[in-house]
C-alpha atoms as a PDB file:
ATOM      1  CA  UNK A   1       0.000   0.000   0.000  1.00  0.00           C
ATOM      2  CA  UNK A   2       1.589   3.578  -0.962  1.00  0.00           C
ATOM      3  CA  UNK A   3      -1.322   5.377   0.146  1.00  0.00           C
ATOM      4  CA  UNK A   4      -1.261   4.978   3.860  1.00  0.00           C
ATOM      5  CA  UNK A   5      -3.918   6.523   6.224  1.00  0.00           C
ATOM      6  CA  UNK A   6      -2.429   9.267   8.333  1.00  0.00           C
ATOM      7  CA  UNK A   7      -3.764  11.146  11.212  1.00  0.00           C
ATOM      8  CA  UNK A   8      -7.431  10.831  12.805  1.00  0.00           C
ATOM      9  CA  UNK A   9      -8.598   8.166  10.354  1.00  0.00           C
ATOM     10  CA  UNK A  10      -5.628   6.146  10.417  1.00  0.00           C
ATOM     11  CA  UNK A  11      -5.508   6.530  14.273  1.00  0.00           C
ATOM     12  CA  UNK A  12      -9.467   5.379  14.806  1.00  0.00           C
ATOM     13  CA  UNK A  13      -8.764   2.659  12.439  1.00  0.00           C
ATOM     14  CA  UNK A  14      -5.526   1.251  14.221  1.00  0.00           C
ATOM     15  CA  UNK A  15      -7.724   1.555  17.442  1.00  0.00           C
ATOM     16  CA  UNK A  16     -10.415  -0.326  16.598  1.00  0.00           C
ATOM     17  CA  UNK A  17      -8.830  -2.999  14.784  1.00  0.00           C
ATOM     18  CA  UNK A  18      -7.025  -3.995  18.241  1.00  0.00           C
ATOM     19  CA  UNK A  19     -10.176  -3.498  20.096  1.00  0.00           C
ATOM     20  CA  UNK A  20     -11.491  -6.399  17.002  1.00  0.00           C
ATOM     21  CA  UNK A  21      -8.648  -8.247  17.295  1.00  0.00           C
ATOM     22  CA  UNK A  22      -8.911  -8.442  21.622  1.00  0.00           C
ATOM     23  CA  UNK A  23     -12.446  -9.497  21.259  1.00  0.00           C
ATOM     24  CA  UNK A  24     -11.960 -12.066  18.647  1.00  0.00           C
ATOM     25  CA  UNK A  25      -9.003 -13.323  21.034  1.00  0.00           C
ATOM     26  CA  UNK A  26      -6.483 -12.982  18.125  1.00  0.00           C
ATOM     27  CA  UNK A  27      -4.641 -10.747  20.766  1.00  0.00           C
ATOM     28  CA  UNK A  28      -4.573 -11.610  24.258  1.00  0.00           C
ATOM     29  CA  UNK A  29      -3.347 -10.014  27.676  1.00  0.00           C
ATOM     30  CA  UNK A  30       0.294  -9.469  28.256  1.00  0.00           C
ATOM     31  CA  UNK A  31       0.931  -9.515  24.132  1.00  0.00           C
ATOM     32  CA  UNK A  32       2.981  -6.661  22.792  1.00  0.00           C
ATOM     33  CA  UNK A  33       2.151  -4.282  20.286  1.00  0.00           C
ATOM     34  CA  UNK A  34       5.142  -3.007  18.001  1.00  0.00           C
ATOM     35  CA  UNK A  35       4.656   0.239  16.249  1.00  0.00           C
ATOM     36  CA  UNK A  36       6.208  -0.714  13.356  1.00  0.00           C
ATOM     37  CA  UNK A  37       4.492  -4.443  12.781  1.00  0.00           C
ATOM     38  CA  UNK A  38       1.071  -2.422  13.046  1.00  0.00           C
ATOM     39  CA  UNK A  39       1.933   0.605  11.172  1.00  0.00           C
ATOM     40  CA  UNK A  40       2.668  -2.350   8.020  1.00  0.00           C
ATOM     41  CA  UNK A  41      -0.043  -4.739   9.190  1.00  0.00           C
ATOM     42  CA  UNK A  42      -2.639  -1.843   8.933  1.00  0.00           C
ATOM     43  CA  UNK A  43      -1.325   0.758   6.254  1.00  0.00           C
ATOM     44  CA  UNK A  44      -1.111   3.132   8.266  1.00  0.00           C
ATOM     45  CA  UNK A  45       2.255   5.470   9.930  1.00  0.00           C
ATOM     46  CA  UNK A  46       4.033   4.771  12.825  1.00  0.00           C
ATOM     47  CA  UNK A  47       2.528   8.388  13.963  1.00  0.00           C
ATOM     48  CA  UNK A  48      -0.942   7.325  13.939  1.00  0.00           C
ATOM     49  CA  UNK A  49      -0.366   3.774  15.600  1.00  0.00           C
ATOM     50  CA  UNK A  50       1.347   5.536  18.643  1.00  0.00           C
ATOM     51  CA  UNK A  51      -1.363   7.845  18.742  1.00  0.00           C
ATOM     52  CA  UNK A  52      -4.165   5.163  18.520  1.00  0.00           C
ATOM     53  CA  UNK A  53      -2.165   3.178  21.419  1.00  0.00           C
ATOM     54  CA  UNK A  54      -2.747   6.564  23.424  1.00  0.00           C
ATOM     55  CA  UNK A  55      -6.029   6.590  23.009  1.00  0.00           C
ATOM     56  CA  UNK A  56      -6.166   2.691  24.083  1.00  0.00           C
ATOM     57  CA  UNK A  57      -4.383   3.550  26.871  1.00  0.00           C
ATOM     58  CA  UNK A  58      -6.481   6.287  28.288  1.00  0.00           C
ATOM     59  CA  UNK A  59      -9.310   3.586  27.746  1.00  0.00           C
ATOM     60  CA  UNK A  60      -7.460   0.942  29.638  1.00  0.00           C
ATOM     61  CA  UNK A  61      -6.701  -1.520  27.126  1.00  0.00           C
ATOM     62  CA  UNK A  62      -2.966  -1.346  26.596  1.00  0.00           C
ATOM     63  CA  UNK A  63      -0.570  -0.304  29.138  1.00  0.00           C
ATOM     64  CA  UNK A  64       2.398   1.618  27.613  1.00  0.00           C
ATOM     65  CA  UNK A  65       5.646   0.784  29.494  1.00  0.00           C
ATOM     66  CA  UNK A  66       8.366   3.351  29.649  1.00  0.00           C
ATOM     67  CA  UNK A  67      11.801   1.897  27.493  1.00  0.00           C
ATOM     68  CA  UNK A  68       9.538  -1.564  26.752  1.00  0.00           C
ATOM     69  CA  UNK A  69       6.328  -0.376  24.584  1.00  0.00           C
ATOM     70  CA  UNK A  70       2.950  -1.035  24.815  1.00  0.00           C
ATOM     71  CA  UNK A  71       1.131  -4.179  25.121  1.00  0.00           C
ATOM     72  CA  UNK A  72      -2.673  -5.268  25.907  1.00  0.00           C
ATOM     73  CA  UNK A  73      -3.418  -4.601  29.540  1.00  0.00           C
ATOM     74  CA  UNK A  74      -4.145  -7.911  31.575  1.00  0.00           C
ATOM     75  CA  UNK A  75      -7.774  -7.581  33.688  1.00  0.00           C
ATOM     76  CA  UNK A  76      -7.785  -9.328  36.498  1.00  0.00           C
ATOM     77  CA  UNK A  77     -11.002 -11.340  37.562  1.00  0.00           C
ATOM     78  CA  UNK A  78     -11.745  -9.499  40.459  1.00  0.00           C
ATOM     79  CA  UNK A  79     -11.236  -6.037  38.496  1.00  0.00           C
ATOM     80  CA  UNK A  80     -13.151  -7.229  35.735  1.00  0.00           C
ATOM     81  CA  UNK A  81     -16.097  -8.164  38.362  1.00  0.00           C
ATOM     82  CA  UNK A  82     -15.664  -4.218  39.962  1.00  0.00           C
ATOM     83  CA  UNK A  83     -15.929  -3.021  36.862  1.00  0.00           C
ATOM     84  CA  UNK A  84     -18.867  -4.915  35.610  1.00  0.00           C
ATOM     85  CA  UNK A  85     -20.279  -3.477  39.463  1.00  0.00           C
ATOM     86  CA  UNK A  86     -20.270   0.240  38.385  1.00  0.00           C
ATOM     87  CA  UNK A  87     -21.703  -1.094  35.246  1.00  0.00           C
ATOM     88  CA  UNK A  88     -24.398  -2.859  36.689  1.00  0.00           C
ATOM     89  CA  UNK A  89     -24.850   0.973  38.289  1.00  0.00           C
ATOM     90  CA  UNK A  90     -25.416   3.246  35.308  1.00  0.00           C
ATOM     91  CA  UNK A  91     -27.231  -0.077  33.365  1.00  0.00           C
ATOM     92  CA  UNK A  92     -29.981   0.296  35.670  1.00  0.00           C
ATOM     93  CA  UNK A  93     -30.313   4.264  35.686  1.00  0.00           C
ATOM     94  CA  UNK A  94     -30.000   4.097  31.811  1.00  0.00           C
ATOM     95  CA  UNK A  95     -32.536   0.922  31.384  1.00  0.00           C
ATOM     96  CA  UNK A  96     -35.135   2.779  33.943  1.00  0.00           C
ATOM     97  CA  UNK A  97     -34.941   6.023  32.053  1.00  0.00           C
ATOM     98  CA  UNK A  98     -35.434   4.562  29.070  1.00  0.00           C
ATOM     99  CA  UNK A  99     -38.487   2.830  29.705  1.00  0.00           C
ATOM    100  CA  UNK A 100     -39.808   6.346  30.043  1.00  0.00           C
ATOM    101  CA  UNK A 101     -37.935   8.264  27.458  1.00  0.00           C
ATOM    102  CA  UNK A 102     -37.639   5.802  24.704  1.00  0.00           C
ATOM    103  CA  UNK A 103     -39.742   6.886  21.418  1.00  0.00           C
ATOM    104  CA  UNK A 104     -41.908   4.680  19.424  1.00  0.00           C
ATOM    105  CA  UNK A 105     -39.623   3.686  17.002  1.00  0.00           C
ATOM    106  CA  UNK A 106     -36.739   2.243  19.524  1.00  0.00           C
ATOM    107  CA  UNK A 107     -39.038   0.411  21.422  1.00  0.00           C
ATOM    108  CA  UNK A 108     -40.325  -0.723  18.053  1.00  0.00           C
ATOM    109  CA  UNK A 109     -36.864  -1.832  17.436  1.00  0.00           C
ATOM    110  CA  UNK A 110     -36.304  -3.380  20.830  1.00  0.00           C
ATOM    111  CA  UNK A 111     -39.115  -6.004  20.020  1.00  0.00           C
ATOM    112  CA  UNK A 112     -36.857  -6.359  16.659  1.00  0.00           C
ATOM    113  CA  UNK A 113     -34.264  -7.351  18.687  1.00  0.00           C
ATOM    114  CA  UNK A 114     -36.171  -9.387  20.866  1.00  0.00           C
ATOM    115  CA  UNK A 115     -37.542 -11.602  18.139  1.00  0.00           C
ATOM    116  CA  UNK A 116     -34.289 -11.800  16.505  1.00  0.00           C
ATOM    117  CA  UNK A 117     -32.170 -13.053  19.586  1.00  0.00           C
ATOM    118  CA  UNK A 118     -35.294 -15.952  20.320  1.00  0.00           C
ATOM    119  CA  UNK A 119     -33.955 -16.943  16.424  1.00  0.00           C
ATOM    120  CA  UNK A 120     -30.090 -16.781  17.025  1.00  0.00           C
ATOM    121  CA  UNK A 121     -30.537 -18.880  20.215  1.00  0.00           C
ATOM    122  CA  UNK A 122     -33.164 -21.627  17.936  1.00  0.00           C
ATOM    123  CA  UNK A 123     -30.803 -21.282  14.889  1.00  0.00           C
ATOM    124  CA  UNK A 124     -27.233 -21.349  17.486  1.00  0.00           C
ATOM    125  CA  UNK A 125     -26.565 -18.094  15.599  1.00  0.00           C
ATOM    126  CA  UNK A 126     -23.825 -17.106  18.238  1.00  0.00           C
ATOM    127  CA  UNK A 127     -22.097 -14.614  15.957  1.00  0.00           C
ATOM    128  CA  UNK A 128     -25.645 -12.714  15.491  1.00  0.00           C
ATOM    129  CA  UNK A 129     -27.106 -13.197  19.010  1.00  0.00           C
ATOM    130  CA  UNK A 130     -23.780 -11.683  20.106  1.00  0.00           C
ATOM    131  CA  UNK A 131     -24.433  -8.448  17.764  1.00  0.00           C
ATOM    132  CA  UNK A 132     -27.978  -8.269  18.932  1.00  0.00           C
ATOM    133  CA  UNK A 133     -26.807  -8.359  22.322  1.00  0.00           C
ATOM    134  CA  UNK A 134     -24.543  -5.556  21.928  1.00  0.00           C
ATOM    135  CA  UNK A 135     -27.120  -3.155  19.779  1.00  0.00           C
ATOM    136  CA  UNK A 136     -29.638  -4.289  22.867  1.00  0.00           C
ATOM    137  CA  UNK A 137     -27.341  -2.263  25.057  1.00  0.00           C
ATOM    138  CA  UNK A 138     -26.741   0.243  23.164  1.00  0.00           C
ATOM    139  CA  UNK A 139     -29.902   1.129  21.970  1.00  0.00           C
ATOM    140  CA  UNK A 140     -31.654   1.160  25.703  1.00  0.00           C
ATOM    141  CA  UNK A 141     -28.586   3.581  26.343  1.00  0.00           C
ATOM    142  CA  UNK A 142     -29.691   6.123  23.726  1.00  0.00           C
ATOM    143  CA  UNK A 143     -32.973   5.884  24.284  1.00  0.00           C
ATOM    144  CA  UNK A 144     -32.502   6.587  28.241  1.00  0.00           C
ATOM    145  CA  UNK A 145     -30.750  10.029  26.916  1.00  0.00           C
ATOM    146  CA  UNK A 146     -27.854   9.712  29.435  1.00  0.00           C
ATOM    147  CA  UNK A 147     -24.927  11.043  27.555  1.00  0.00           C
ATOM    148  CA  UNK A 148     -22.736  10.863  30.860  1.00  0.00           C
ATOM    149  CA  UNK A 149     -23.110   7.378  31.715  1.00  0.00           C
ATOM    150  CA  UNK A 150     -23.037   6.703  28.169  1.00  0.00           C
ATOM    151  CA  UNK A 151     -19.693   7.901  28.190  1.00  0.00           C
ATOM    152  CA  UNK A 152     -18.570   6.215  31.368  1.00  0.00           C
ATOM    153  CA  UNK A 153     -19.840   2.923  30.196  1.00  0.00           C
ATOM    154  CA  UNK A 154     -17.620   3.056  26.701  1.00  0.00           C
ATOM    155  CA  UNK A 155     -14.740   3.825  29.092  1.00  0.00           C
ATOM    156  CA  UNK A 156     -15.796   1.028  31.446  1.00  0.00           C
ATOM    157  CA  UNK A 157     -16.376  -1.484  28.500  1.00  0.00           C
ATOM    158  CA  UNK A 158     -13.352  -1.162  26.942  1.00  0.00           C
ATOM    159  CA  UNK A 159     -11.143  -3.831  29.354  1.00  0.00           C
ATOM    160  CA  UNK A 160     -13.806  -5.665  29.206  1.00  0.00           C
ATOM    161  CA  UNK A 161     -14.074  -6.933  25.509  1.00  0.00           C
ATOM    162  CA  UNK A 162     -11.747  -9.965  26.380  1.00  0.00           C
ATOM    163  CA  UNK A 163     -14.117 -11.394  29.211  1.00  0.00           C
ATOM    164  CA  UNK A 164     -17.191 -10.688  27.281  1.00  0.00           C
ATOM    165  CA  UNK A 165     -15.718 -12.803  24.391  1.00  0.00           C
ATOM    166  CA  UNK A 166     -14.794 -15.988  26.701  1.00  0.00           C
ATOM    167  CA  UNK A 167     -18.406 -15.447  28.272  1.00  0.00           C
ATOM    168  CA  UNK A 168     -20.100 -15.705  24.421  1.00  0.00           C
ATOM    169  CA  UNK A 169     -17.737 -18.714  24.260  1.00  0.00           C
ATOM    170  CA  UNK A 170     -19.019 -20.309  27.125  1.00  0.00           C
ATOM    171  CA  UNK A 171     -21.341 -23.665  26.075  1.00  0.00           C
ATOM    172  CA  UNK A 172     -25.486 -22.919  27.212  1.00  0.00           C
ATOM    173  CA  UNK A 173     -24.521 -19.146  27.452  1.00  0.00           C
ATOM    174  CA  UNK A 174     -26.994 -17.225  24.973  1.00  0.00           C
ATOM    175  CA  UNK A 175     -29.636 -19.766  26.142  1.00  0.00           C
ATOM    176  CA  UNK A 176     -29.298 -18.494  29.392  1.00  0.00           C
ATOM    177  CA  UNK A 177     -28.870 -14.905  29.049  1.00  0.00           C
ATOM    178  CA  UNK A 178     -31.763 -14.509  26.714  1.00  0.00           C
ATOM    179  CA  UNK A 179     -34.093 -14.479  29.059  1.00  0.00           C
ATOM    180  CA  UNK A 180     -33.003 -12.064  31.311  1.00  0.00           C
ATOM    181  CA  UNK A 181     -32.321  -9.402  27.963  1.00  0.00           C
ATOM    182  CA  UNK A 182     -36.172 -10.095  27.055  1.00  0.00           C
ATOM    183  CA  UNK A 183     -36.838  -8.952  30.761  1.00  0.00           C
ATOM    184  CA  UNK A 184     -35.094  -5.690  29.549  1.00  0.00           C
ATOM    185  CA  UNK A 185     -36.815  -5.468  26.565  1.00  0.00           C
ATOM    186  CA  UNK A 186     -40.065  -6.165  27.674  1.00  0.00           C
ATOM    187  CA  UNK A 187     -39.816  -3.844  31.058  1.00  0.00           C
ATOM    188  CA  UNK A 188     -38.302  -0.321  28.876  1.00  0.00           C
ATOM    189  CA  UNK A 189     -40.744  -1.190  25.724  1.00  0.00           C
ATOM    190  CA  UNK A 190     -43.660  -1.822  27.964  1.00  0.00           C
ATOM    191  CA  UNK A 191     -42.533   1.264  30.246  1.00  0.00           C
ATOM    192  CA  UNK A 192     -42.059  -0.020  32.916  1.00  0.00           C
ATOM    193  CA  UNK A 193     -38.918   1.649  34.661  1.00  0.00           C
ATOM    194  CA  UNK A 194     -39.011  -0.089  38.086  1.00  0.00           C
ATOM    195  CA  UNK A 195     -39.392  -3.510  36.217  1.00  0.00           C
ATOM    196  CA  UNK A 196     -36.536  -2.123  33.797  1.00  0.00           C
ATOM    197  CA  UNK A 197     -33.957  -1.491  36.480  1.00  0.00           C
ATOM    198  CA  UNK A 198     -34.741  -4.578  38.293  1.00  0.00           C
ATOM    199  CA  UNK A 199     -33.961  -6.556  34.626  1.00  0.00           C
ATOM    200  CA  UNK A 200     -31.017  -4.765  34.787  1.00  0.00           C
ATOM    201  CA  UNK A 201     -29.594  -5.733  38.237  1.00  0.00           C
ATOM    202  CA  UNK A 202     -30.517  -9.150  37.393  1.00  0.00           C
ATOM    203  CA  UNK A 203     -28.545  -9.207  34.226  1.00  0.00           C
ATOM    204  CA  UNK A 204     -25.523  -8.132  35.339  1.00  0.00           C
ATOM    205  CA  UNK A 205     -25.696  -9.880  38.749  1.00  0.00           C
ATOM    206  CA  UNK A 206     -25.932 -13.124  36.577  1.00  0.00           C
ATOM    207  CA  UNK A 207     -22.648 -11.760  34.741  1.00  0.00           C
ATOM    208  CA  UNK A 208     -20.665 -10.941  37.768  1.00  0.00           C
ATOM    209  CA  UNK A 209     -21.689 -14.868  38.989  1.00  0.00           C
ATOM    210  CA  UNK A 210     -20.301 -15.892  35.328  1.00  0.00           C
ATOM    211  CA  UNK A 211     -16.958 -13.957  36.164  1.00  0.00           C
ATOM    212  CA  UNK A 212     -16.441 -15.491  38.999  1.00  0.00           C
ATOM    213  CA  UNK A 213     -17.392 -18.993  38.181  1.00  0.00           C
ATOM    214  CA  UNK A 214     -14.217 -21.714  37.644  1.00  0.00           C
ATOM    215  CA  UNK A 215     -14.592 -21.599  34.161  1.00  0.00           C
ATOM    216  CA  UNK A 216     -13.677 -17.770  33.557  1.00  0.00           C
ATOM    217  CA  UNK A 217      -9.896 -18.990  34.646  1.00  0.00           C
ATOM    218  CA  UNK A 218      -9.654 -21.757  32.232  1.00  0.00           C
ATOM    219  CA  UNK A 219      -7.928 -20.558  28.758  1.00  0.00           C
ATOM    220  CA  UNK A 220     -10.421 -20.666  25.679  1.00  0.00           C
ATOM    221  CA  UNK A 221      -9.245 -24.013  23.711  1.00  0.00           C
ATOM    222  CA  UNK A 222      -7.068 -22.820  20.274  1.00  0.00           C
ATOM    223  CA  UNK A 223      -6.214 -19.512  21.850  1.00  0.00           C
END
């Protein structure tokens, strides 16, 4: 490539092609990340790579040593369940304003969503349950209005991505889960924000109980 992508775009794109790569699990905690290898890898300058491992480091994904470089930041179990904690916080403020806030079209596309995670768990359509999961989320957090916790829960996600991907890994997991994100859906489209905020809790209570289980500590097989 002689064209290579310089400043702001080529800075997002580095960025979010490690974000990718951490969730997919081709990079894992502790790796190293050499300027130069991405800069070639992604087409982009050695400028913008060190820039878009700034970024990554102000969101708590890589850790940039002094005289060693950077490298993906390892999370801790017992980090990861704090985290998902403060989380669980903001989830349930955003999830019980939304259930009054939301407009006819999102909830109209929340019972989209609904319907189309009941198919990914009947078809064992992990890759789309997982996307419907994550526009689930997101859209209750738009609709609820909260730009402040919607920042703080980007920030907070962030570390994050490598847990969430063993978790989608884990054998039963959608089956289980779906229920508790149709409690979600059900409470915010019906409007129901006591009834949303209790889904809430009682999704990311089960999450925090996944974290800690046995099998969060065993490495995913081929990774």
């Amino acid at each position: 490539m002689t064209d290579k992508l310089t400043g702001a775009a080529g800075r997002a794109y580095v960025a979010n092609a490690i974000r990718q790569a951490l969730r997919s699990g081709d990079l894992v905690p502790g790796q190293r990340l050499v300027e130069l290898d991405l800069a070639e890898s992604h087409g982009t300058t050695r400028g913008a790579v060190r820039e878009a491992l700034q970024d990554l480091a102000a969101e708590d994904i890589v850790e940039i040593v002094p005289r060693r470089g950077a490298r993906i930041r390892a999370v801790s179990v017992e980090e990861a369940v704090q985290i998902t904690e403060c989380r669980s916080a903001l989830e349930q403020l955003c999830a019980r304003k939304a259930a009054t806030r939301a407009n006819e079209e999102q909830r109209a596309e929340l019972l989209r969503i609904g319907a189309g995670m009941r198919q990914a768990v009947a078809d064992g359509a992990w890759d789309t349950y997982s996307a419907l999961n994550q526009r689930l989320h997101e859209l209750v957090v738009e609709a609820s209005g909260q730009e402040v916790a919607r920042r703080q829960l980007e920030r907070l996600n962030g570390p994050m991505v490598r847990f969430q991907f063993r978790l989608a890994l884990r054998p039963g997991r959608p089956a289980q889960s779906l229920p508790q994100h149709l409690a979600i859906i059900d409470a915010v489209a019906g409007g129901d924000p006591d009834a949303a905020a209790r889904a809430a809790a009682a999704h990311l209570d089960d999450v925090i109980e996944q974290l800690r289980s046995p099998a969060t500590r065993t490495p995913v097989p081929g990774r």
